[in-house]
Protein backbone atom coordinates (compact mmCIF):
# COMPACT_ATOMS: atom_id res chain seq x y z
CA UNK A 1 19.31 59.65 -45.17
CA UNK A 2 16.32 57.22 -43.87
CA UNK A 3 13.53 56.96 -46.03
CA UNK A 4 9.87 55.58 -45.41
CA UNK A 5 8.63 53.29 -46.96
CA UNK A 6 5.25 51.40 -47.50
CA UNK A 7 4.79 47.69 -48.27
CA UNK A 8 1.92 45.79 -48.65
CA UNK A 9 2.10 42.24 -48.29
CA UNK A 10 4.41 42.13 -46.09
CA UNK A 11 4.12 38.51 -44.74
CA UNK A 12 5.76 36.54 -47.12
CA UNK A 13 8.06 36.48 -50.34
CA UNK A 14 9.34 39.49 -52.56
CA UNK A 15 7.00 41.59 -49.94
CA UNK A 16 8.86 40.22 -46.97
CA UNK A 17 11.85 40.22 -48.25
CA UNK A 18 11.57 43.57 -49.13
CA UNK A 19 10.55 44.53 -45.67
CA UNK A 20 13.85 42.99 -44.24
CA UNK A 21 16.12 44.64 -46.81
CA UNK A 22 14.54 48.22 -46.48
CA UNK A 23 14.41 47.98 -42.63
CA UNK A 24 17.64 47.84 -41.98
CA UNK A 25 18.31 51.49 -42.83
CA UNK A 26 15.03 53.05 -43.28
CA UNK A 27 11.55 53.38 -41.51
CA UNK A 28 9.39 50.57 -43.17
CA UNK A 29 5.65 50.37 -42.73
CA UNK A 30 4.50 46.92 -43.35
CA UNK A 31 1.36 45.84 -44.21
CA UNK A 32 -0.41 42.46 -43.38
CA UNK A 33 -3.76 40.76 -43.35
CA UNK A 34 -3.14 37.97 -40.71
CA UNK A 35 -2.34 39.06 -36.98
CA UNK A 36 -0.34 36.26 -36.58
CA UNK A 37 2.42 37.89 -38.32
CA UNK A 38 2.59 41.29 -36.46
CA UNK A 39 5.10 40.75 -33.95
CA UNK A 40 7.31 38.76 -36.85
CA UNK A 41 7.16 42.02 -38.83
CA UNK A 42 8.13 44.13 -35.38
CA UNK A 43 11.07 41.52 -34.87
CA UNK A 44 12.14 42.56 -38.69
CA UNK A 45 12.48 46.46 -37.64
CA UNK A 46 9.64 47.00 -39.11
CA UNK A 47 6.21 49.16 -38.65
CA UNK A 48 2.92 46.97 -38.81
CA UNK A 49 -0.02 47.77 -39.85
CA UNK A 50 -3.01 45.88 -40.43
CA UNK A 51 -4.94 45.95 -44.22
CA UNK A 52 -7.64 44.02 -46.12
CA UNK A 53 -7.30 45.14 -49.38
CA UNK A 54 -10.70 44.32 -50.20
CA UNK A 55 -12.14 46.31 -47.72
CA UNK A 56 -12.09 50.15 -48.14
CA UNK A 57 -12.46 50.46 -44.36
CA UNK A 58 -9.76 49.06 -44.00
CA UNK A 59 -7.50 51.02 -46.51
CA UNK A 60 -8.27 53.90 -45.59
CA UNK A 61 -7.48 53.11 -41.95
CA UNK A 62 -4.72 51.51 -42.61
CA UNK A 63 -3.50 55.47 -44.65
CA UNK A 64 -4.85 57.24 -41.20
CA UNK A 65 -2.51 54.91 -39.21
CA UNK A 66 0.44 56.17 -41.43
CA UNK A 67 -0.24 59.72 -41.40
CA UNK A 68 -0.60 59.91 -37.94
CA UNK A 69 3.24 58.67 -37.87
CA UNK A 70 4.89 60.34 -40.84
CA UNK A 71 4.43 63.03 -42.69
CA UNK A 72 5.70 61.43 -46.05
CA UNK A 73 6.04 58.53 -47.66
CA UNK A 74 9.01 58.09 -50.11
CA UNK A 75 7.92 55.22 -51.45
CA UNK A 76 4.58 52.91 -51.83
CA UNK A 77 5.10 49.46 -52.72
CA UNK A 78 1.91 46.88 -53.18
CA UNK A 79 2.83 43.38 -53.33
CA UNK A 80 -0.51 42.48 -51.63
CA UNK A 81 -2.27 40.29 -54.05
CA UNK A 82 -5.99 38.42 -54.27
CA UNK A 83 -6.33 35.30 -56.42
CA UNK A 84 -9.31 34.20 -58.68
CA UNK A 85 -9.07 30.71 -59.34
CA UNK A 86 -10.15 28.65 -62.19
CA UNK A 87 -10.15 29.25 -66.09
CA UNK A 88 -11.16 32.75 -67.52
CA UNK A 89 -13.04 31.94 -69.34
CA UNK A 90 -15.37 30.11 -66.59
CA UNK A 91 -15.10 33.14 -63.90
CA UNK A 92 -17.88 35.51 -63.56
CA UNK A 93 -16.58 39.17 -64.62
CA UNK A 94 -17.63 40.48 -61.35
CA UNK A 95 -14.91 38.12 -59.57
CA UNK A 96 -12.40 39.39 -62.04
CA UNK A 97 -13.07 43.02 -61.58
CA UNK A 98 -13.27 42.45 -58.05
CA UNK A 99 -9.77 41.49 -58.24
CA UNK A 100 -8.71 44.03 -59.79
CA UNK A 101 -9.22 46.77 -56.92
C-alpha cells in the first residue's frame, strides 16, 4: 500500500537519500530551499515543493501546497537544518533561539 510521505531537506544527504528510497514505492513530497534542485527531485519520483524554514510564509505555503494534493500524510520527516556558527558561548541567544524554530 503507497504511503505519503514528507521530507524536508530534500537536496542532499540522509534527506536525499531518503527521498530516493521512499520514492520508489510511495508518493514522496520533497522539500527544498534552492530551485536549482527541483527538477533533480522530479527526476527522483519525487513531489517538490519549495520551503524556507525560516520563513513562516513560506511553511505554511509550503502545508497549503500539500493539502491541496493529499489528504494525509503518513509520515513527516524534517531533515532541513540551519547552522549557527561559532562558539556558544560567543553567539547572541537570539541567533540560537532563532535556530531553534
Amino acid at each position: 500500500m503507497e504511503k505519503i510521505y514528507v521530507i524536508t531537506g530534500a537536496t542532499s544527504g540522509i534527506g536525499k537519500a531518503l527521498v530516493k528510497y521512499f520514492s520508489k514505492d510511495n508518493k514522496v513530497f520533497a522539500g527544498f530551499r534552492n530551485r536549482k534542485y527541483e527538477n533533480e527531485l522530479k527526476e527522483i519520483g519525487a513531489i517538490p515543493f519549495y520551503i524556507d524554514m525560516e520563513n513562516e510564509n513560506s511553511i505554511a505555503d509550503a502545508a497549503g501546497f500539500i493539502m491541496s494534493q493529499t489528504n494525509k500524510v503518513d509520515t513527516l520527516i524534517n531533515v532541513a537544518g540551519c547552522v549557527v556558527a561559532g562558539a556558544i558561548e560567543m553567539l547572541p541567544v537570539k541567533d540560537i533561539k532563532n535556530s531553534l524554530i
